[in-house]
N, C-alpha and C. Protein backbone atom coordinates (compact mmCIF):
# COMPACT_ATOMS: atom_id res chain seq x y z
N UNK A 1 -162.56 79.41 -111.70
CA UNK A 1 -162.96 78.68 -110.51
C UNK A 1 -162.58 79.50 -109.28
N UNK A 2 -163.52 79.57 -108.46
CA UNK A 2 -162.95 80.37 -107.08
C UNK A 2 -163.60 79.28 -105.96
N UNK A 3 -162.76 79.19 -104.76
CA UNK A 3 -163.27 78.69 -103.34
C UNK A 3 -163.08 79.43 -102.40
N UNK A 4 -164.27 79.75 -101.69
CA UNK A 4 -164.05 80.47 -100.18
C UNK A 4 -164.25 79.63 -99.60
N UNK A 5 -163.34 79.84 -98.24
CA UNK A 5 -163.64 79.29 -96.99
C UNK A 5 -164.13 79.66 -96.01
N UNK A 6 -165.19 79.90 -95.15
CA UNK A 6 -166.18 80.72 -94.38
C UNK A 6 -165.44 80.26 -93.18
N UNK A 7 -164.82 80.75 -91.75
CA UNK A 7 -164.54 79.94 -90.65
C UNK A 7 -165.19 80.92 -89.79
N UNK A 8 -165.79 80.18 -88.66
CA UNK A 8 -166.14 81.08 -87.12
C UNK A 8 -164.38 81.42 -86.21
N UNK A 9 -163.95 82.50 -86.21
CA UNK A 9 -163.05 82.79 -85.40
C UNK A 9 -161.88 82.63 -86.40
N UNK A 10 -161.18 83.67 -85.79
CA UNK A 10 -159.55 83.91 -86.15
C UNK A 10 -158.80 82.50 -86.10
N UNK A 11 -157.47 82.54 -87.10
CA UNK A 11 -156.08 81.55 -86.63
C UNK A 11 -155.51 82.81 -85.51
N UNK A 12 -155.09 82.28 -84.96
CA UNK A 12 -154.22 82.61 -84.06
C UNK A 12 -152.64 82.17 -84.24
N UNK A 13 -152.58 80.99 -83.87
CA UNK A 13 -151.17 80.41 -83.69
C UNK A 13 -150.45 80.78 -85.21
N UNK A 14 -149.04 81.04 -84.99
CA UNK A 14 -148.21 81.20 -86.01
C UNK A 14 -148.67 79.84 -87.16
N UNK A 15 -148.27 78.68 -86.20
CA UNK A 15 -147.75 77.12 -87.22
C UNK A 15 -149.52 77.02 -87.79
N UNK A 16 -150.75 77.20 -87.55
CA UNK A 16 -151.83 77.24 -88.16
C UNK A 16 -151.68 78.27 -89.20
N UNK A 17 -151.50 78.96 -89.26
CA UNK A 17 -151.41 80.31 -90.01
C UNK A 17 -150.21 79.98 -91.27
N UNK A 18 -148.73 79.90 -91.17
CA UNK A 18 -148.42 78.90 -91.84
C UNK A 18 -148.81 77.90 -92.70
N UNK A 19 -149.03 77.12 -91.95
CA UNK A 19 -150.00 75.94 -92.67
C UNK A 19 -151.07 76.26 -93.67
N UNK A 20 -151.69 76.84 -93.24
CA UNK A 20 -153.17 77.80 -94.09
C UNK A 20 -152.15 78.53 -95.27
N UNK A 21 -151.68 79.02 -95.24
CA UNK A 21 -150.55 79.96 -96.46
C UNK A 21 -150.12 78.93 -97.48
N UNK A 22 -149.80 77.54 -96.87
CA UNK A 22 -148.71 76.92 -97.88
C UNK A 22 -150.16 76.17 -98.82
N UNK A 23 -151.11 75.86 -97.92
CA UNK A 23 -152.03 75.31 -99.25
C UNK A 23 -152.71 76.56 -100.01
N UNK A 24 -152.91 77.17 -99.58
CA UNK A 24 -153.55 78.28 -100.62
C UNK A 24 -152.82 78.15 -101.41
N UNK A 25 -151.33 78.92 -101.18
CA UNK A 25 -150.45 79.03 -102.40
C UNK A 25 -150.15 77.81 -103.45
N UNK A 26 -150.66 76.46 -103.16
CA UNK A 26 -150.54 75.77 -103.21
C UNK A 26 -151.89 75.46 -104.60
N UNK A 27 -152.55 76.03 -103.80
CA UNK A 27 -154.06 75.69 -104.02
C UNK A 27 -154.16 76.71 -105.67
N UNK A 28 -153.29 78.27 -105.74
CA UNK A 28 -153.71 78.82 -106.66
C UNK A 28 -153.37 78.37 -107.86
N UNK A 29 -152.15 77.57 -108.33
CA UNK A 29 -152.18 76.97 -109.61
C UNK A 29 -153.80 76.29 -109.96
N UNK A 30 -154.18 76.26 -109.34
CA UNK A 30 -155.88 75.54 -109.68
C UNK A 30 -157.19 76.85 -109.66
N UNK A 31 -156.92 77.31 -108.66
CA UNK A 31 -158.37 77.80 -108.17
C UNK A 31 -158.03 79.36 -107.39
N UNK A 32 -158.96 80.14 -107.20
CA UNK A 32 -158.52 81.21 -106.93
C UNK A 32 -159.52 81.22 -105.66
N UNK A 33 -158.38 81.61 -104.35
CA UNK A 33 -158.66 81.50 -102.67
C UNK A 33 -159.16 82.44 -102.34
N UNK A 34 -160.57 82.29 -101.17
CA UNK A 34 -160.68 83.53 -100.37
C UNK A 34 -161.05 82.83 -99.10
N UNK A 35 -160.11 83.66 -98.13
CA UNK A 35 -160.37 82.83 -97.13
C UNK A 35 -161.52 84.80 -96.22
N UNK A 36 -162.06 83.70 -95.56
CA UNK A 36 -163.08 84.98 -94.64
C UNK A 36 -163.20 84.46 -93.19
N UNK A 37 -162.70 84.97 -92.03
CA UNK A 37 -162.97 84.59 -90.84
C UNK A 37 -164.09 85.74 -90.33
N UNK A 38 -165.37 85.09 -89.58
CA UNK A 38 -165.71 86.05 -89.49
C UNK A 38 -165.71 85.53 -87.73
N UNK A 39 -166.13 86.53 -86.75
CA UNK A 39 -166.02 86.90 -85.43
C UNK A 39 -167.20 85.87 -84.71
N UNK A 40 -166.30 85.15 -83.95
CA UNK A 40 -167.18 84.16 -82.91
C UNK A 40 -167.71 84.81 -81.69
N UNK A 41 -168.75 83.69 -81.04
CA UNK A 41 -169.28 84.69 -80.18
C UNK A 41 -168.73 83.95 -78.68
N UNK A 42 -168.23 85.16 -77.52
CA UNK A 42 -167.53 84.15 -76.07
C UNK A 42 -168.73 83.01 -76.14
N UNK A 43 -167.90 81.97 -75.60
CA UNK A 43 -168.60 81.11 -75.59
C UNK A 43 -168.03 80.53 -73.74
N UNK A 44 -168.83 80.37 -73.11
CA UNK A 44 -168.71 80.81 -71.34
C UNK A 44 -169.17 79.37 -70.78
N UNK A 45 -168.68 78.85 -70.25
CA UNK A 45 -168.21 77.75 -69.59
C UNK A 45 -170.22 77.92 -69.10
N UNK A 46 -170.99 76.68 -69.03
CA UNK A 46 -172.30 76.70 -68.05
C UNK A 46 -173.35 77.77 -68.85
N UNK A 47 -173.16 77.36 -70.59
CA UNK A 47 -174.03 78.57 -71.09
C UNK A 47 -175.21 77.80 -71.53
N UNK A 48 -176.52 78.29 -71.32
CA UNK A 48 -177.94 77.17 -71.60
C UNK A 48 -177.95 77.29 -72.82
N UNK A 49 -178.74 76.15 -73.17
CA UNK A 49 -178.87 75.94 -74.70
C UNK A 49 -179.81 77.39 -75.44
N UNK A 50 -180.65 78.15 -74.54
CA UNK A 50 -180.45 78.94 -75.42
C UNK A 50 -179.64 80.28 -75.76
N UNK A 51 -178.62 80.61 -74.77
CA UNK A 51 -177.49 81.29 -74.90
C UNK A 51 -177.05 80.83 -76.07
N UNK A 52 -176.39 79.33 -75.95
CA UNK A 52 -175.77 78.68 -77.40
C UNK A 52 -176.29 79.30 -78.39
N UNK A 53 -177.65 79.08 -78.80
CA UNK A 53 -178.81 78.94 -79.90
C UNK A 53 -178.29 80.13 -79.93
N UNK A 54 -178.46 81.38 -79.29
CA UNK A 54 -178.34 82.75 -79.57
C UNK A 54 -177.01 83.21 -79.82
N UNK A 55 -175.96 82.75 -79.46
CA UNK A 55 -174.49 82.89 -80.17
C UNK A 55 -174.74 82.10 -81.54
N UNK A 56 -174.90 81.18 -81.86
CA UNK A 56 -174.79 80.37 -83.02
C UNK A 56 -175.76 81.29 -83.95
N UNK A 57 -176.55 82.00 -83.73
CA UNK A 57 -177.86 82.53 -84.75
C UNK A 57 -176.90 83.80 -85.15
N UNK A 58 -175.95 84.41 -83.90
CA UNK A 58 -175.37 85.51 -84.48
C UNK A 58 -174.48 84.98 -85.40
N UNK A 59 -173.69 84.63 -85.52
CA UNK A 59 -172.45 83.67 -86.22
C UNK A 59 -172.94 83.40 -87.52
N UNK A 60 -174.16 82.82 -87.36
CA UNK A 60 -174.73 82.83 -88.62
C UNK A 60 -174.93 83.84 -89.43
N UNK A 61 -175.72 84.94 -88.91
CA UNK A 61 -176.24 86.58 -89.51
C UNK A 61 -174.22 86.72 -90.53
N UNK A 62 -173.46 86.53 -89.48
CA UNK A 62 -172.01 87.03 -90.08
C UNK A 62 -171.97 85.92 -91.24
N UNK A 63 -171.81 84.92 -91.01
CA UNK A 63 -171.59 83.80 -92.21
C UNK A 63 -172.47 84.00 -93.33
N UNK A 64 -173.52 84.03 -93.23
CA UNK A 64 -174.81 83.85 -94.30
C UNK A 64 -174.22 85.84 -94.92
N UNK A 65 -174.17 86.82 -94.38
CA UNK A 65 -173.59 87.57 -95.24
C UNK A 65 -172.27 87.74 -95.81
N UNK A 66 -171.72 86.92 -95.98
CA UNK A 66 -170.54 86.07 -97.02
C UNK A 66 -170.28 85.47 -98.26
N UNK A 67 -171.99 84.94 -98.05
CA UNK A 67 -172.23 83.85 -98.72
C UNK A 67 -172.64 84.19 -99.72
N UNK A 68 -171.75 84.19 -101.52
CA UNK A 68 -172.74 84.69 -102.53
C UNK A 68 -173.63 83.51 -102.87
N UNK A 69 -175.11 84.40 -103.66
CA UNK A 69 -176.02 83.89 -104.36
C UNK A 69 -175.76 82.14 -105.28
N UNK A 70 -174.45 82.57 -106.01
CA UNK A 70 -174.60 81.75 -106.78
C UNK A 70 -173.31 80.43 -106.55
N UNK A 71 -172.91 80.95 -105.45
CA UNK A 71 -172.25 79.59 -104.77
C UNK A 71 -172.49 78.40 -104.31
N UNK A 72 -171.94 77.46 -104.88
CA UNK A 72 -171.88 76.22 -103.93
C UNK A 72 -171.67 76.00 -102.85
N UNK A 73 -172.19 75.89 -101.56
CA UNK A 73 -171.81 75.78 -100.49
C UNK A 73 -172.01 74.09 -99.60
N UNK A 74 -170.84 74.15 -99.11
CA UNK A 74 -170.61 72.84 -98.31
C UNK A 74 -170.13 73.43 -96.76
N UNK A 75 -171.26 72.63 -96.34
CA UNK A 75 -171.36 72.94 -94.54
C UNK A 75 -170.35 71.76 -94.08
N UNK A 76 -169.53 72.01 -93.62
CA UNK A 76 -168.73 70.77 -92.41
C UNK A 76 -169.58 70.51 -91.43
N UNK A 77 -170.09 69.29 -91.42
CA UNK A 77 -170.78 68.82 -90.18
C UNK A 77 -170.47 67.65 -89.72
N UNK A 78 -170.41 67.24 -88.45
CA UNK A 78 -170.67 65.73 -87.96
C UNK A 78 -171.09 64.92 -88.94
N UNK A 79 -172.62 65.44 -89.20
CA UNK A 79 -173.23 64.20 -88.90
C UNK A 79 -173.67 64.26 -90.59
N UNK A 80 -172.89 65.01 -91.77
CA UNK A 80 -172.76 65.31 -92.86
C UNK A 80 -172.29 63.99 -93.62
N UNK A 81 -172.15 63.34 -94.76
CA UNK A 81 -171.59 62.57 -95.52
C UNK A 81 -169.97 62.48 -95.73
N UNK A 82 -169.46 61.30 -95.28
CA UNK A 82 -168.36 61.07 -95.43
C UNK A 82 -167.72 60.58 -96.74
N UNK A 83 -166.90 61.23 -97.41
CA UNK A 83 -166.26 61.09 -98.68
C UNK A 83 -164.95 60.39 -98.54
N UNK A 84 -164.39 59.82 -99.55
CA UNK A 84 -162.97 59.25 -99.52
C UNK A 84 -162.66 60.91 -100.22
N UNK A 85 -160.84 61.13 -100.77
CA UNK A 85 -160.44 62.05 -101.50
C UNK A 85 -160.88 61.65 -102.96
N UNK A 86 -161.06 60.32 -103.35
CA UNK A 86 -161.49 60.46 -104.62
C UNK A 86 -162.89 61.10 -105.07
N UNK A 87 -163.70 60.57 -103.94
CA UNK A 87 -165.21 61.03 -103.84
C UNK A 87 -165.72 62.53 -104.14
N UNK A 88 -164.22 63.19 -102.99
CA UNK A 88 -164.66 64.79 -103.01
C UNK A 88 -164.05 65.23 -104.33
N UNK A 89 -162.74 64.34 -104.78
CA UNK A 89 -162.78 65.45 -105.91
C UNK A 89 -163.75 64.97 -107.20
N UNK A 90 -164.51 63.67 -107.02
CA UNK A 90 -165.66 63.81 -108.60
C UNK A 90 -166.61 64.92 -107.75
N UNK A 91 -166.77 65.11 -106.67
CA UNK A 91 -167.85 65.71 -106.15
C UNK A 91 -167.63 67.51 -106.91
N UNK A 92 -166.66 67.59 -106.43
CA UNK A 92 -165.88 69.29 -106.98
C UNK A 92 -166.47 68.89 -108.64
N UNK A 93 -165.43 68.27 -109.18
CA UNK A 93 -164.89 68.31 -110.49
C UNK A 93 -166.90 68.24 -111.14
N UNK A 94 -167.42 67.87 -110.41
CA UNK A 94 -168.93 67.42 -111.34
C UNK A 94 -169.83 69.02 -110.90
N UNK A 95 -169.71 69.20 -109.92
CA UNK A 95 -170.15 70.89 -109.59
C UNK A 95 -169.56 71.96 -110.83
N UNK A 96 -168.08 71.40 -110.78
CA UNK A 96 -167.62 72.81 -111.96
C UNK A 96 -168.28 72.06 -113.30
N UNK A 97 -168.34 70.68 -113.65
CA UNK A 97 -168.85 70.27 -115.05
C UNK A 97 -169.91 70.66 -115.35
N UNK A 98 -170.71 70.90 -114.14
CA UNK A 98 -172.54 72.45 -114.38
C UNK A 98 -172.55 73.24 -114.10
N UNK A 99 -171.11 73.71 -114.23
CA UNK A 99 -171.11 75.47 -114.11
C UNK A 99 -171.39 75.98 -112.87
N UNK A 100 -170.87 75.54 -111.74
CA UNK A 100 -170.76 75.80 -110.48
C UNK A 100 -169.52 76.32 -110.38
N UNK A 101 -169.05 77.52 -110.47
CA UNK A 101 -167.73 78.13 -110.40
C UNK A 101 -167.27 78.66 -109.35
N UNK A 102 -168.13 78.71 -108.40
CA UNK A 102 -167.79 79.46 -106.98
C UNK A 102 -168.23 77.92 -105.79
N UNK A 103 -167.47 77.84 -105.05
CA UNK A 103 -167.68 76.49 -104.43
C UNK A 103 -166.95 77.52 -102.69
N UNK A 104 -168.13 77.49 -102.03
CA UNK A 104 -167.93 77.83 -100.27
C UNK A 104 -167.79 76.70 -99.72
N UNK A 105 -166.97 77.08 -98.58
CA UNK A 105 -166.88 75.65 -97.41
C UNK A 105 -167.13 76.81 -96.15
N UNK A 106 -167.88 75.91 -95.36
CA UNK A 106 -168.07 76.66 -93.75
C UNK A 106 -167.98 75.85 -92.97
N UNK A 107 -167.18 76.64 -91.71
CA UNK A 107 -166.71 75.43 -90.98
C UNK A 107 -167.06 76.81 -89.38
N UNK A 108 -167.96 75.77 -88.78
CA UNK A 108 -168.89 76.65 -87.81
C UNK A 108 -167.93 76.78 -86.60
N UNK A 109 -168.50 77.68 -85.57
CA UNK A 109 -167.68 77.62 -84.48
C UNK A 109 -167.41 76.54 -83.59
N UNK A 110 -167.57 76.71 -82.33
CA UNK A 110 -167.41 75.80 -80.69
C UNK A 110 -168.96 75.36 -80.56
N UNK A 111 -170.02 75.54 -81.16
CA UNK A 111 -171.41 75.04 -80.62
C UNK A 111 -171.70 74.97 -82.13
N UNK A 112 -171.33 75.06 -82.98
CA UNK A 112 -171.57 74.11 -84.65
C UNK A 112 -172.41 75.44 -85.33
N UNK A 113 -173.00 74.95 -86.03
CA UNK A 113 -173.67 75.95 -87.19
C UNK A 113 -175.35 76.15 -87.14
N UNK A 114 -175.95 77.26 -87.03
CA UNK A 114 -176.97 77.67 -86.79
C UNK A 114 -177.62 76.62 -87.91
N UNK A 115 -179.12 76.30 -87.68
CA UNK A 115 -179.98 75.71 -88.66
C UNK A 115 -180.00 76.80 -89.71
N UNK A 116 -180.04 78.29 -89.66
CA UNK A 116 -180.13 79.08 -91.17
C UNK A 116 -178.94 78.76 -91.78
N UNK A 117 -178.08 78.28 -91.65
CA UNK A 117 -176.65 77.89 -92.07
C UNK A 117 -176.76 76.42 -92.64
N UNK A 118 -177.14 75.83 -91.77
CA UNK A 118 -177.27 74.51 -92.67
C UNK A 118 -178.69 74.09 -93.79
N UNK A 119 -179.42 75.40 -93.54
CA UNK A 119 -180.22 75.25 -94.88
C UNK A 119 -179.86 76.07 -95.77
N UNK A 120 -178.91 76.71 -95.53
CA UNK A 120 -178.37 77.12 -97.16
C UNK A 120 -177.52 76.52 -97.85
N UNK A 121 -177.32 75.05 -97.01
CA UNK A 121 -176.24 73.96 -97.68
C UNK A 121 -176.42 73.54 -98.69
N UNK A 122 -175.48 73.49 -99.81
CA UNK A 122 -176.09 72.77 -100.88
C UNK A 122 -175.07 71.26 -100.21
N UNK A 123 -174.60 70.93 -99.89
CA UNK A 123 -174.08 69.31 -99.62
C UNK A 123 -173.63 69.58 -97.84
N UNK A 124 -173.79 68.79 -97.19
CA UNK A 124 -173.29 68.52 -95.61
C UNK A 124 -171.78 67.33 -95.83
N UNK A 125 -170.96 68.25 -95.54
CA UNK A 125 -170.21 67.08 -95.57
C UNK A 125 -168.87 67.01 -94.43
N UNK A 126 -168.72 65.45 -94.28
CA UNK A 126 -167.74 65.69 -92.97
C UNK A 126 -166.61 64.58 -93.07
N UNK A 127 -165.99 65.20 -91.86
CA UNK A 127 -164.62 64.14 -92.22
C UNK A 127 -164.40 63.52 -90.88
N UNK A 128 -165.05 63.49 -90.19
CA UNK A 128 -164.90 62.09 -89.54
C UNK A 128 -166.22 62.70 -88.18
N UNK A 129 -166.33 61.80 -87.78
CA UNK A 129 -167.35 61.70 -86.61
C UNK A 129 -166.53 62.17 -84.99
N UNK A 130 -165.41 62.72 -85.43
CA UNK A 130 -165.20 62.99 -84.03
C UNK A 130 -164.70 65.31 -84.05
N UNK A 131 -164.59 65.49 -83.23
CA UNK A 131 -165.15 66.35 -83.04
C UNK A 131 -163.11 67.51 -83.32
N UNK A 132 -163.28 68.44 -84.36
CA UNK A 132 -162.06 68.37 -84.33
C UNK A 132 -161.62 70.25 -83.74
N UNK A 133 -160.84 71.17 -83.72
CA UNK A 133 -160.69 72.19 -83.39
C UNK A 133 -160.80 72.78 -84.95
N UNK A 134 -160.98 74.70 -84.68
CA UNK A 134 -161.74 75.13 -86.63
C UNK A 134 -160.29 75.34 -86.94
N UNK A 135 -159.29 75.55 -86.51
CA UNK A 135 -157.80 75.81 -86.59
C UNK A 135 -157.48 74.39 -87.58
N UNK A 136 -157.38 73.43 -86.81
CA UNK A 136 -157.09 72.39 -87.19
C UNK A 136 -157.96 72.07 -88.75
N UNK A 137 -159.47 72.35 -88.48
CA UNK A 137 -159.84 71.51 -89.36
C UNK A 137 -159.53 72.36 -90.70
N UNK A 138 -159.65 73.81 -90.75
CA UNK A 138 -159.30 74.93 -91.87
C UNK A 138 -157.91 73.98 -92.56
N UNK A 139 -156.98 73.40 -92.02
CA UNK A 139 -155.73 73.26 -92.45
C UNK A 139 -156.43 71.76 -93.11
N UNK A 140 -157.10 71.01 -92.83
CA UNK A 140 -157.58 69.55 -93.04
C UNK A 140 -157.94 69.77 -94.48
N UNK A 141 -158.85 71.07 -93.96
CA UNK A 141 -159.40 71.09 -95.56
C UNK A 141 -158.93 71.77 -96.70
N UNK A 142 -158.45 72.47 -96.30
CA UNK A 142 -157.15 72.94 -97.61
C UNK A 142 -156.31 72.00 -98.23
N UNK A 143 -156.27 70.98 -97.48
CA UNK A 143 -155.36 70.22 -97.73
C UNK A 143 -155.97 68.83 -99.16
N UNK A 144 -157.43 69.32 -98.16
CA UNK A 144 -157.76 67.89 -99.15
C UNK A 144 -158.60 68.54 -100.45
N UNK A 145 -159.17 69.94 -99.95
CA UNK A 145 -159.53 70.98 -101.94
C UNK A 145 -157.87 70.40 -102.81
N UNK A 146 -156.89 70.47 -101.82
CA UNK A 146 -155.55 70.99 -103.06
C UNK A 146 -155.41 69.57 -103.63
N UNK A 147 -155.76 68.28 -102.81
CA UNK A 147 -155.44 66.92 -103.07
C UNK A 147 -156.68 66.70 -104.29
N UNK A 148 -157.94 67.66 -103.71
CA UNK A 148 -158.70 66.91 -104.79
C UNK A 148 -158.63 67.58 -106.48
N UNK A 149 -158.37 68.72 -106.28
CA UNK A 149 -157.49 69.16 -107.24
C UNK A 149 -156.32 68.47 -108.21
N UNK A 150 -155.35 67.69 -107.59
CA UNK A 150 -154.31 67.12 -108.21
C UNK A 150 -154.65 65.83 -108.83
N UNK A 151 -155.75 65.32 -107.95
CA UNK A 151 -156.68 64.17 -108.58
C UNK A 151 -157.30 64.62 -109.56
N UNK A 152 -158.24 65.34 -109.52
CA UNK A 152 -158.58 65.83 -111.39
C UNK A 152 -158.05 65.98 -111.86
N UNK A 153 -156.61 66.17 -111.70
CA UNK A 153 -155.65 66.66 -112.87
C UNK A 153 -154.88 65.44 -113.52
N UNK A 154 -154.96 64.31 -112.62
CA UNK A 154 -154.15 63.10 -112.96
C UNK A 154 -152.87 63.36 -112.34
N UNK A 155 -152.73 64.40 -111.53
CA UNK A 155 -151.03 64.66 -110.71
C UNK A 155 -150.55 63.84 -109.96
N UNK A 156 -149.22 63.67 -109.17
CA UNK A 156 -148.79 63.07 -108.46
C UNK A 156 -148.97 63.67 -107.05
N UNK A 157 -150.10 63.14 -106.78
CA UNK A 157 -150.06 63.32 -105.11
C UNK A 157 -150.85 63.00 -104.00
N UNK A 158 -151.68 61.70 -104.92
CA UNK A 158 -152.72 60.89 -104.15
C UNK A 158 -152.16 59.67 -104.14
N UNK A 159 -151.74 59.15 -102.65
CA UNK A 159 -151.34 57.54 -102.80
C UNK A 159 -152.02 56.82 -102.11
């Protein structure tokens, strides 16, 4: 089993960076991690929508060459399907039961994810309707692959 995580832009801060370390390591008794940041584009205070469109299309070109062939990929979006932790992990656990062994997550920049990005989604999925930082959410979701993990396993660590 392997999971990448696709993010627009670097961690920066130490305590994000941290954080990101302890679930991986966390994460490899299960599954084997690759995390890939690839390079966001300035994003400038008063930029028209199609400046946006044209940062987001580059972002994409970087993401979409990341992305192998035979991966599962799950786009973080808004406006994507909301799962409980039990949900996501039958969701995982039923992907690897058909031989889906490579499972991507992308989690777009400051102006979201190009449309070539969200049609190479195989599932849209999100965790809440409000709008969160990619720092923050990278750590959200490590957190809840490693939870849904311990749930397939029958472990102690879903209450």
């Amino acid at each position: 089993m392997k999971t990448t995580i696709i993010t627009v832009g670097k961690l920066k801060e130490k305590y994000w960076k941290q954080a990101v370390d302890e679930y991986v390591k966390r994460l490899g008794a299960y599954t084997k991690v690759e995390l890939i940041e690839v390079a966001d584009e300035k994003d400038m205070d008063n930029m028209s929508e199609k400046d946006i469109e044209i940062a987001k299309k580059k972002e994409a070109e970087r993401i979409l060459a990341k992305v192998k062939d035979d991966s599962y990929v799950y786009t973080l979006e808004i406006q994507g399907k909301q799962l409980d932790s039990v949900e996501l992990a039958r969701h995982i656990e039923h992907n690897m039961n058909i031989g889906k062994s490579h499972l991507t997550y992308i989690i777009g920049g400051s102006n979201g994810l190009h449309e070539s990005v969200l049609a190479r989604s195989n599932f849209a999925l999100s965790f809440s309707k409000m709008t969160f930082p990619h720092q923050m959410m990278k750590v959200i979701l490590l957190e809840q692959v490693y939870r849904a993990f311990r749930i397939m396993k029958g472990q102690a660590y879903h209450k």
